[in-house]
N, C-alpha and C. Protein backbone atom coordinates (compact mmCIF):
# COMPACT_ATOMS: atom_id res chain seq x y z
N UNK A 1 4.41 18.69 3.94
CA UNK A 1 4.37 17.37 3.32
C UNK A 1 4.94 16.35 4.31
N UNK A 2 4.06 15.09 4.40
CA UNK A 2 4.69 14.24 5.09
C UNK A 2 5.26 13.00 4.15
N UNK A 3 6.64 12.78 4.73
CA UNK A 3 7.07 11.52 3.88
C UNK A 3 7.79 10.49 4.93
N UNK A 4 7.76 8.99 4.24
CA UNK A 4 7.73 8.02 4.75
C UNK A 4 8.62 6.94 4.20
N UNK A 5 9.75 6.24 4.58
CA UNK A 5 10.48 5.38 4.33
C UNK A 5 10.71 4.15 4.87
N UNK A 6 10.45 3.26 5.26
CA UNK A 6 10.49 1.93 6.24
C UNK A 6 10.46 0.38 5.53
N UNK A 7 10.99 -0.33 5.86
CA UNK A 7 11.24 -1.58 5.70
C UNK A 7 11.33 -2.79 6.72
N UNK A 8 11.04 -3.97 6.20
CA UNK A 8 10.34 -5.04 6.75
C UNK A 8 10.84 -6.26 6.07
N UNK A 9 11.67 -7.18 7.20
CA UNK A 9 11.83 -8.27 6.44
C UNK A 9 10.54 -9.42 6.48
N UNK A 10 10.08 -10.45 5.62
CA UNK A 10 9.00 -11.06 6.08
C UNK A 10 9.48 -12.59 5.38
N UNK A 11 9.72 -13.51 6.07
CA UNK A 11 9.75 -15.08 6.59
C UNK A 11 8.69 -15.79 5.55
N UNK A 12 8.72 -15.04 4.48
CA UNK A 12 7.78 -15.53 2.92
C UNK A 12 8.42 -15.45 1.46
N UNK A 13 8.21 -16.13 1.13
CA UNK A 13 8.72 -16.24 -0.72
C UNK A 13 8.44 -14.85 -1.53
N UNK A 14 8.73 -14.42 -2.00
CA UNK A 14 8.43 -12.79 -2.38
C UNK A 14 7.14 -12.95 -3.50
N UNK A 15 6.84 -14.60 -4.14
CA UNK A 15 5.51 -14.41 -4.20
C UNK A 15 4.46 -14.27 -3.70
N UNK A 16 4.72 -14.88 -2.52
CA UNK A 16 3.51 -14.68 -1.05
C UNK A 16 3.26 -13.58 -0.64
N UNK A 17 4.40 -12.91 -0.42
CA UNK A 17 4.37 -11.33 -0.19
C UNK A 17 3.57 -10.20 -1.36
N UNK A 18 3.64 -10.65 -2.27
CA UNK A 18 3.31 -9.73 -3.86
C UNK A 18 1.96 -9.83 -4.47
N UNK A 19 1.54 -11.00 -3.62
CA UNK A 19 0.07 -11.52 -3.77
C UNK A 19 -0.56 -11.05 -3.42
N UNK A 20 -0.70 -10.68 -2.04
CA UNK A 20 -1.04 -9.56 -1.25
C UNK A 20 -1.38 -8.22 -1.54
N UNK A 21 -0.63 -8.22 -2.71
CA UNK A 21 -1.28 -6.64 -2.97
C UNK A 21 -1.35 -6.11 -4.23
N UNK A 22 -2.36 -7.97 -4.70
CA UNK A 22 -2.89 -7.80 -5.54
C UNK A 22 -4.43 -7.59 -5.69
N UNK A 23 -5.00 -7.22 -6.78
CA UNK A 23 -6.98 -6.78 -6.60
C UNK A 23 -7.82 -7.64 -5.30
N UNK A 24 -7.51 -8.56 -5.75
CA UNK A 24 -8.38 -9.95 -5.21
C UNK A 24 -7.97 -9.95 -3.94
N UNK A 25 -6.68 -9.55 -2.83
CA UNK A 25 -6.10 -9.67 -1.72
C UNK A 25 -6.19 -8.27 -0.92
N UNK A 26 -6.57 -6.71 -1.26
CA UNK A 26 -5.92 -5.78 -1.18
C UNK A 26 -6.63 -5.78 0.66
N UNK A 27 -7.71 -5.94 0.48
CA UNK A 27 -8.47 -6.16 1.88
C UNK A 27 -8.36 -6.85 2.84
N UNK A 28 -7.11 -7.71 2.71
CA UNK A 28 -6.32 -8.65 3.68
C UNK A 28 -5.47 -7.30 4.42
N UNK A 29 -5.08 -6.75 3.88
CA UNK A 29 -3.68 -5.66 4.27
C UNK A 29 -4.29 -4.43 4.68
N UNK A 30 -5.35 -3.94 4.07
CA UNK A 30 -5.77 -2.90 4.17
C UNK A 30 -7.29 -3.00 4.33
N UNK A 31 -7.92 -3.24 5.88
CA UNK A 31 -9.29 -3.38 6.17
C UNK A 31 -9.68 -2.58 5.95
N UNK A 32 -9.16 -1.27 6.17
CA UNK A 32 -10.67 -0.13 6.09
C UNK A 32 -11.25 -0.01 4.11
N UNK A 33 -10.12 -0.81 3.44
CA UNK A 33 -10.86 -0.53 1.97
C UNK A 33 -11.84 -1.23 2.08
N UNK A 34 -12.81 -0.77 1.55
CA UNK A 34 -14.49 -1.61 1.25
C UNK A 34 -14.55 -2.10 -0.19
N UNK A 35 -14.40 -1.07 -1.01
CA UNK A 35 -14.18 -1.84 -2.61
C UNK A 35 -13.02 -1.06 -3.02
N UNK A 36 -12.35 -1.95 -3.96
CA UNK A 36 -11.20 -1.91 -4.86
C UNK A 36 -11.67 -2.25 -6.44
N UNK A 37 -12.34 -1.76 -7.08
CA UNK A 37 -12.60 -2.16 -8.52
C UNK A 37 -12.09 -1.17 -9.47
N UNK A 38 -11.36 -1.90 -10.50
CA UNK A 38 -10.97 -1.45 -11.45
C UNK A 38 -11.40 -1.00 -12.53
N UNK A 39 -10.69 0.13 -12.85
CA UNK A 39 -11.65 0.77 -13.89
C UNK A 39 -11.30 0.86 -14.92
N UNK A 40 -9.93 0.89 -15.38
CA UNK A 40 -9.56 1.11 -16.81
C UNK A 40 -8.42 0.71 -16.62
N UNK A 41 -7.86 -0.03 -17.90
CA UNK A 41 -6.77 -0.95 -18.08
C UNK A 41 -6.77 -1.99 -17.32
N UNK A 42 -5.31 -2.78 -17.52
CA UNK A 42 -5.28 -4.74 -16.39
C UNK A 42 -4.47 -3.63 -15.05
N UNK A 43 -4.64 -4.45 -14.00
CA UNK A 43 -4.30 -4.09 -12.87
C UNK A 43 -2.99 -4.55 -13.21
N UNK A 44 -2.09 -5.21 -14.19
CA UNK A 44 -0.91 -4.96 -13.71
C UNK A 44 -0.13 -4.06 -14.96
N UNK A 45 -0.69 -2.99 -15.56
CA UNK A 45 -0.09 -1.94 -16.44
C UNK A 45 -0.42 -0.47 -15.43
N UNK A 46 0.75 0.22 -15.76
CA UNK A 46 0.65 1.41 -15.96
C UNK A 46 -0.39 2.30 -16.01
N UNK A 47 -0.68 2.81 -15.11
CA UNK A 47 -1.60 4.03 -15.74
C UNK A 47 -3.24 3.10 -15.60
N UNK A 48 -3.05 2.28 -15.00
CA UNK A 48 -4.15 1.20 -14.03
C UNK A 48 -5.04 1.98 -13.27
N UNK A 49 -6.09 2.41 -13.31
CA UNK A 49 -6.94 2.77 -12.06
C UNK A 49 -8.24 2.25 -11.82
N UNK A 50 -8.40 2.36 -10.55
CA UNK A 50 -8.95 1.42 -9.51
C UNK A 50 -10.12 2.71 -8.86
N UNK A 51 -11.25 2.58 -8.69
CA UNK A 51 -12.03 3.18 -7.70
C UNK A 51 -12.01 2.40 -6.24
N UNK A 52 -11.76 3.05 -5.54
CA UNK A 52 -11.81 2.78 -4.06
C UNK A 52 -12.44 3.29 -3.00
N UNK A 53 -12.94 2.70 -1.74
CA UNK A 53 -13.81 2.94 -1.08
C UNK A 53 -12.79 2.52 0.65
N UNK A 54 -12.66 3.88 0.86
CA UNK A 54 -11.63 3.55 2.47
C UNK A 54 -12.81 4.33 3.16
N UNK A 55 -13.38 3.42 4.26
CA UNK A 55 -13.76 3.41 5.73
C UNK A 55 -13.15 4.13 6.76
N UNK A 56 -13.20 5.09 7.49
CA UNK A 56 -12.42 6.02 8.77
C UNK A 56 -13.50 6.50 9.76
N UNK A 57 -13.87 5.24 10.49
CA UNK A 57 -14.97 5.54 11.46
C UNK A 57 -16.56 5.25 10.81
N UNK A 58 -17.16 6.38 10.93
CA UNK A 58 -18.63 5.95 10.27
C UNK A 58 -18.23 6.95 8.72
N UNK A 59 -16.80 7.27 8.68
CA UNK A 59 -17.12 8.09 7.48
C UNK A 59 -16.67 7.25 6.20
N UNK A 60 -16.89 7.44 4.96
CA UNK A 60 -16.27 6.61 4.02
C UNK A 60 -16.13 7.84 2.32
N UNK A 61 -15.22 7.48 2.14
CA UNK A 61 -14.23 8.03 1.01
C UNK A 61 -14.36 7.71 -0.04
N UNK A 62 -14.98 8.01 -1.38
CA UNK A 62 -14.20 7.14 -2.59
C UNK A 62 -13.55 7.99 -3.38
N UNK A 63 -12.36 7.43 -4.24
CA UNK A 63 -11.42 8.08 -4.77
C UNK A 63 -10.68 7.37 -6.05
N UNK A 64 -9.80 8.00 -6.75
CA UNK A 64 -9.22 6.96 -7.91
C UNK A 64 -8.24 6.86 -7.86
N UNK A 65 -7.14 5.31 -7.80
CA UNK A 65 -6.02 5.07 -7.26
C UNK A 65 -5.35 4.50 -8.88
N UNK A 66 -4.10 5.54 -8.77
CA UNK A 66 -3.80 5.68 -10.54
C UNK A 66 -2.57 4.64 -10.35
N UNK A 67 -2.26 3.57 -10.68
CA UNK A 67 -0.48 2.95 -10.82
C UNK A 67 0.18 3.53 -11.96
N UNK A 68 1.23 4.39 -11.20
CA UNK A 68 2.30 4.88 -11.44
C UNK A 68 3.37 3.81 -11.72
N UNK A 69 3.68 3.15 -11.47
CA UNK A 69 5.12 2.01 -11.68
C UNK A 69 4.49 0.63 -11.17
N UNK A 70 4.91 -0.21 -12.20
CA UNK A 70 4.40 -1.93 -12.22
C UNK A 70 5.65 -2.62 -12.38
N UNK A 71 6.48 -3.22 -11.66
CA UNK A 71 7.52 -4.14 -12.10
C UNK A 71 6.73 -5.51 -11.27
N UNK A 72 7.50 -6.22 -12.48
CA UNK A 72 6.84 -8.16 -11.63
C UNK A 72 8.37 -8.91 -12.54
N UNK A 73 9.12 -8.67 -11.56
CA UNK A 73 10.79 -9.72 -11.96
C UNK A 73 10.25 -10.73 -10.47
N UNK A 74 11.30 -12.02 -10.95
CA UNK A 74 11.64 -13.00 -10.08
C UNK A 74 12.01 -12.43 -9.04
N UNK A 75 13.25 -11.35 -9.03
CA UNK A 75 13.69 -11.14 -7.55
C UNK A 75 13.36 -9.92 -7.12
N UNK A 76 12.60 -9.04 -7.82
CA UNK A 76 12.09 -7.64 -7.62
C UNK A 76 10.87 -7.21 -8.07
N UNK A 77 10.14 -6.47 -7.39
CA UNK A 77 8.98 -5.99 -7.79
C UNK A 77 8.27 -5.01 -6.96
N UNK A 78 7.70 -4.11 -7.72
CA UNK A 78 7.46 -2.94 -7.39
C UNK A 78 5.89 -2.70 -7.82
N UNK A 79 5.43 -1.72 -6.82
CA UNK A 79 4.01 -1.21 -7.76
C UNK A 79 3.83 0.52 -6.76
N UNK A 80 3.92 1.25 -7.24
CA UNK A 80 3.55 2.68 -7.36
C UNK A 80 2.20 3.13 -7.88
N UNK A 81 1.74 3.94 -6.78
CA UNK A 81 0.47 4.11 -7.03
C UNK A 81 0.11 5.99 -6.21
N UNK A 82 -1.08 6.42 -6.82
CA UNK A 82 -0.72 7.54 -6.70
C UNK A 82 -2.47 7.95 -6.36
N UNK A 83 -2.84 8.79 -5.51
CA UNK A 83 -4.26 8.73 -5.35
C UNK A 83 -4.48 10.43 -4.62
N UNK A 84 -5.91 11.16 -4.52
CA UNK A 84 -6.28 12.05 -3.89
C UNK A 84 -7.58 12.08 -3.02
N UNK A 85 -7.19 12.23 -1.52
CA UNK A 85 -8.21 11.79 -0.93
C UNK A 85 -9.09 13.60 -0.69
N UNK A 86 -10.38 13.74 -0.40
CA UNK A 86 -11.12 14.77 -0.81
C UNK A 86 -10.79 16.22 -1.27
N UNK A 87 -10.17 16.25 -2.45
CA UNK A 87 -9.71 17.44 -2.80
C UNK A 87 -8.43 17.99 -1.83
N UNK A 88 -8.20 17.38 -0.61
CA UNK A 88 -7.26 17.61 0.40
C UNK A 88 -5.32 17.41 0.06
N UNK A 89 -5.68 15.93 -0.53
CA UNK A 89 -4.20 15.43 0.33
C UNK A 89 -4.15 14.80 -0.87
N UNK A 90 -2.59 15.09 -1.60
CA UNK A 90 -2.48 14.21 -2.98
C UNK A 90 -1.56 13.16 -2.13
N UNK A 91 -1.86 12.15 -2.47
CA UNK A 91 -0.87 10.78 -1.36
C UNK A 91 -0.32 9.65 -2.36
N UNK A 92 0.84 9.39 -2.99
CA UNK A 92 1.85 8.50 -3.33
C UNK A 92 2.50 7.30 -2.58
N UNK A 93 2.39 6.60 -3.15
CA UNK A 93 2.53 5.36 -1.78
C UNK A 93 3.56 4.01 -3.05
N UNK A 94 4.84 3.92 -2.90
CA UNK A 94 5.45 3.20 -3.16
C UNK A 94 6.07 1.45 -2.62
N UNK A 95 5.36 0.59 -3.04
CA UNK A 95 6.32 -1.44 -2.31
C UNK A 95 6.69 -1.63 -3.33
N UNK A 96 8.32 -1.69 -2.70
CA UNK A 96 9.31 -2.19 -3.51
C UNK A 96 9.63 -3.61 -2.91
N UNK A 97 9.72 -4.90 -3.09
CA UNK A 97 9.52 -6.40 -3.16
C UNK A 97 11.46 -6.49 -3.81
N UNK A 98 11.69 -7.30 -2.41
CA UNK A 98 13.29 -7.71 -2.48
C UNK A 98 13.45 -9.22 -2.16
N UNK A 99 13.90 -9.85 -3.44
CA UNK A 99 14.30 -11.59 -2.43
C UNK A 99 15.10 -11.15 -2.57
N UNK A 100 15.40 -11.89 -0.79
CA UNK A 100 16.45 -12.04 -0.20
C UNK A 100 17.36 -13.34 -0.14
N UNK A 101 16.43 -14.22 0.39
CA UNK A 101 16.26 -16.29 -0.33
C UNK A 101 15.17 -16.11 -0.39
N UNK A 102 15.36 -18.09 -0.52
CA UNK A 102 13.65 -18.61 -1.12
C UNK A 102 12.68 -18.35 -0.53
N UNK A 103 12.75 -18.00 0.82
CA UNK A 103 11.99 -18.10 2.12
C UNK A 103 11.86 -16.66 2.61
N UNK A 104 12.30 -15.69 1.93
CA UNK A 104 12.47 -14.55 2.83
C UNK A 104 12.38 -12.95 1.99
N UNK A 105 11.53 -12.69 1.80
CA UNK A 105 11.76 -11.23 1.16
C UNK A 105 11.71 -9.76 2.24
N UNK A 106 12.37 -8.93 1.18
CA UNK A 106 12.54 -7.50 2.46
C UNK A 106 10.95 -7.00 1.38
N UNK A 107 9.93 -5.76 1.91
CA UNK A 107 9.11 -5.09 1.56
C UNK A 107 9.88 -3.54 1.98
N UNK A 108 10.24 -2.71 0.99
CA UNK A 108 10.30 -1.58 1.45
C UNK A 108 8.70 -0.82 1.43
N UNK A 109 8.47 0.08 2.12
CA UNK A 109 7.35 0.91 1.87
C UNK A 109 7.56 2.38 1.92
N UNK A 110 7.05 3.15 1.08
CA UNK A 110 7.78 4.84 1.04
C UNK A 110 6.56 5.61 0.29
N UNK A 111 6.60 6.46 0.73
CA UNK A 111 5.53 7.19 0.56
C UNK A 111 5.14 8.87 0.75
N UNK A 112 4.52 9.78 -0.26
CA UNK A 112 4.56 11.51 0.70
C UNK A 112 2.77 11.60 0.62
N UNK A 113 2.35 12.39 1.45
CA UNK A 113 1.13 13.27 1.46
C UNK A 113 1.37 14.06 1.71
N UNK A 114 0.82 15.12 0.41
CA UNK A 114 1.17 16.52 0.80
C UNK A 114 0.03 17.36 0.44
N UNK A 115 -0.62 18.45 0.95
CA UNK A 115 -1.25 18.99 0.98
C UNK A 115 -2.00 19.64 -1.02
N UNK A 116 -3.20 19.30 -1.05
CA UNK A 116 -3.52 19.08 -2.40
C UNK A 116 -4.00 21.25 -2.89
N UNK A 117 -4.48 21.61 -1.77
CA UNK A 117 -4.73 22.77 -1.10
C UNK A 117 -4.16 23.74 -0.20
N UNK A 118 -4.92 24.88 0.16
CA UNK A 118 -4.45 25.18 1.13
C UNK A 118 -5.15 24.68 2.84
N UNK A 119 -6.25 24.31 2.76
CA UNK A 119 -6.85 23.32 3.63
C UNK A 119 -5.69 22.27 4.24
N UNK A 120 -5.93 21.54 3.32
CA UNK A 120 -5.15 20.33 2.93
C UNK A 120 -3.93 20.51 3.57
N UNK A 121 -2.70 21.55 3.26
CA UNK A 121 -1.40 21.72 3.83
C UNK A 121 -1.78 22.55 4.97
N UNK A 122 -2.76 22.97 5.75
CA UNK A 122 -2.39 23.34 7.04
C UNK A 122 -3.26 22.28 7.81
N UNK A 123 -3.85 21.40 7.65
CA UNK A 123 -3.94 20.13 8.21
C UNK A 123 -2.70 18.93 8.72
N UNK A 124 -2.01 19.30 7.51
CA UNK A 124 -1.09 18.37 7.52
C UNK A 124 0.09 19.10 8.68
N UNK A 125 0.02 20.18 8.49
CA UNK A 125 0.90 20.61 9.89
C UNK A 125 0.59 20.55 11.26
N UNK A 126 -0.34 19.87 11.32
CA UNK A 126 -1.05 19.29 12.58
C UNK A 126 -0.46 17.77 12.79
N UNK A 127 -0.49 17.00 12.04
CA UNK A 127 -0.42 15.51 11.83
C UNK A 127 1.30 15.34 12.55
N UNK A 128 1.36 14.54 13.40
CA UNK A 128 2.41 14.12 14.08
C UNK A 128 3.54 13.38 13.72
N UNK A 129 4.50 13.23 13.59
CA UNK A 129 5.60 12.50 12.61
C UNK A 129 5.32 10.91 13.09
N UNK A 130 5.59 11.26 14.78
CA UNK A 130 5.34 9.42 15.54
C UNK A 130 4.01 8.98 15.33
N UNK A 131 2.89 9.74 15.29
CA UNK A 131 1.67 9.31 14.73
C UNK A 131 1.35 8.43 13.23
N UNK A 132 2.27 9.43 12.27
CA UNK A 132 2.10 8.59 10.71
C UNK A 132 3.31 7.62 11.02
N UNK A 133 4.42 7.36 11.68
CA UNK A 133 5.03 6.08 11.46
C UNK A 133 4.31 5.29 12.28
N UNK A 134 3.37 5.38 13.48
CA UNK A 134 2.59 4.18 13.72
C UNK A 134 1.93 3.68 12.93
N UNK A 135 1.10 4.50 12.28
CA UNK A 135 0.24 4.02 10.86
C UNK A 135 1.46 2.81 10.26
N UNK A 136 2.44 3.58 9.37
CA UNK A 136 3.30 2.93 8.58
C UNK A 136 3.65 1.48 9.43
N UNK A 137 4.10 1.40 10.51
CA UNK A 137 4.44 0.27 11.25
C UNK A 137 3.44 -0.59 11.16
N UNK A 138 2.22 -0.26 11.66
CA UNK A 138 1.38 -1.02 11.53
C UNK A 138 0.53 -1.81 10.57
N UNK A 139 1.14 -0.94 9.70
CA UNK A 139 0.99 -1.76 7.94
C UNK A 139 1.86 -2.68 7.56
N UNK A 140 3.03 -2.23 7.95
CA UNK A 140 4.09 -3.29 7.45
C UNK A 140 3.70 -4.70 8.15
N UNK A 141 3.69 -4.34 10.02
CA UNK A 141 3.57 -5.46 10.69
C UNK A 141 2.24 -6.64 10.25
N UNK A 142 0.78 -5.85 9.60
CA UNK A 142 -0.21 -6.66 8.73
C UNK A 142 0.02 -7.25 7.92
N UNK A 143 1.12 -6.69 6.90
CA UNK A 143 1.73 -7.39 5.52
C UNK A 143 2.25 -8.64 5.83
N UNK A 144 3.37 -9.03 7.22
CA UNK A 144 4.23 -9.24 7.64
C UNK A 144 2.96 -10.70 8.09
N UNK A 145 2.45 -10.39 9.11
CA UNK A 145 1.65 -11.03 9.51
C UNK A 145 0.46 -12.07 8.24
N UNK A 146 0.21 -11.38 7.89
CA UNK A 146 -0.62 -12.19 7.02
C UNK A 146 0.23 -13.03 5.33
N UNK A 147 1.26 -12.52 5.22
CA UNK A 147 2.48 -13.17 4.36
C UNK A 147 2.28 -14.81 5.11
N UNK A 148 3.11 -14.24 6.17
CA UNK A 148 3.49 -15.30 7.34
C UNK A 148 2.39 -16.42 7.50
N UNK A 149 1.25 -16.14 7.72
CA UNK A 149 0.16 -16.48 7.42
C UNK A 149 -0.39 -17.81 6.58
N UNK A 150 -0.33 -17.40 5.75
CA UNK A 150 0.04 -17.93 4.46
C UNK A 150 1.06 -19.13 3.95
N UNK A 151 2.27 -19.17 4.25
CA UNK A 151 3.34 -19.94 4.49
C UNK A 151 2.68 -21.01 5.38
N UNK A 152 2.06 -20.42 6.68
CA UNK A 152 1.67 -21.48 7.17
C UNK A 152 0.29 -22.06 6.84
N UNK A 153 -0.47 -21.32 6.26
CA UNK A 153 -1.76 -22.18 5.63
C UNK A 153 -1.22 -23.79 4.49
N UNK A 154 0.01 -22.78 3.72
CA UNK A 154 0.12 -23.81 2.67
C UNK A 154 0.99 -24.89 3.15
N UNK A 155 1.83 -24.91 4.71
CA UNK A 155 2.21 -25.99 5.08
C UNK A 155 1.52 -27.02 5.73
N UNK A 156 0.62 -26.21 6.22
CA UNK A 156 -0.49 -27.60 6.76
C UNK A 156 -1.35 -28.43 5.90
């Protein structure tokens, strides 16, 4: 099983940040999704799922992405979500949303994939630790970036 813990401060209002990863935004943060449509219940309850379509080269995936945990407070907010990519890899992926001030929220991001199989878990003993925190880095730094983004669209 691989698991994942990292955090990111980002130079945005923690609504700017939270927007982001909502239905209508998810493809700002995450290019390789192609569609995000919802399938049963509001995207911001519990037990929410979403059909999705992730891109990896010429290959493409679809799968059902279940929310596990929905918080939407002023100074906190969270959304947990829980998905299985081809019978392989059950993958949990937790943003927890921190103001810090008006101007500034932390994003934690945390997350495991662990083998859904036996396929599945001897794949994953291949997969490199510095390899999946580049991934992770490089997500945060998109979030980060396109938050930022934003701040400055709405100041001009």
């Amino acid at each position: 099983m691989i698991t994942w813990k990292e955090e990111i401060n980002i130079d945005a209002d923690i609504e700017t940040v939270w927007d982001l990863f909502k239905d209508e935004n998810i493809t700002r943060i995450m290019p390789q999704v192609e569609e995000h449509a919802l399938i049963e219940k509001e995207e911001s309850e519990v037990g929410a799922r979403h059909r999705q379509t992730y891109r990896e080269g010429k290959r493409t995936e679809t799968y059902i992405v279940t929310t596990k945990a929905y918080e939407d407070e002023t100074d906190h907010k969270k959304k947990e979500v829980a998905f299985t990519i081809g019978r392989a890899f059950d993958i949990r992926t937790c943003y927890t949303f921190r103001k810090e001030r008006e101007n500034e929220t932390t994003l934690i991001y945390e997350g495991t994939n662990e083998g859904a199989n036996i396929l599945g878990k001897m794949m994953l003993m291949f997969v490199r630790e510095k390899s999946n925190k580049k991934i992770v880095h490089e997500f945060l730094k998109r979030v980060k970036t396109e938050a930022e983004r934003e701040v400055e669209n709405v100041r001009s």
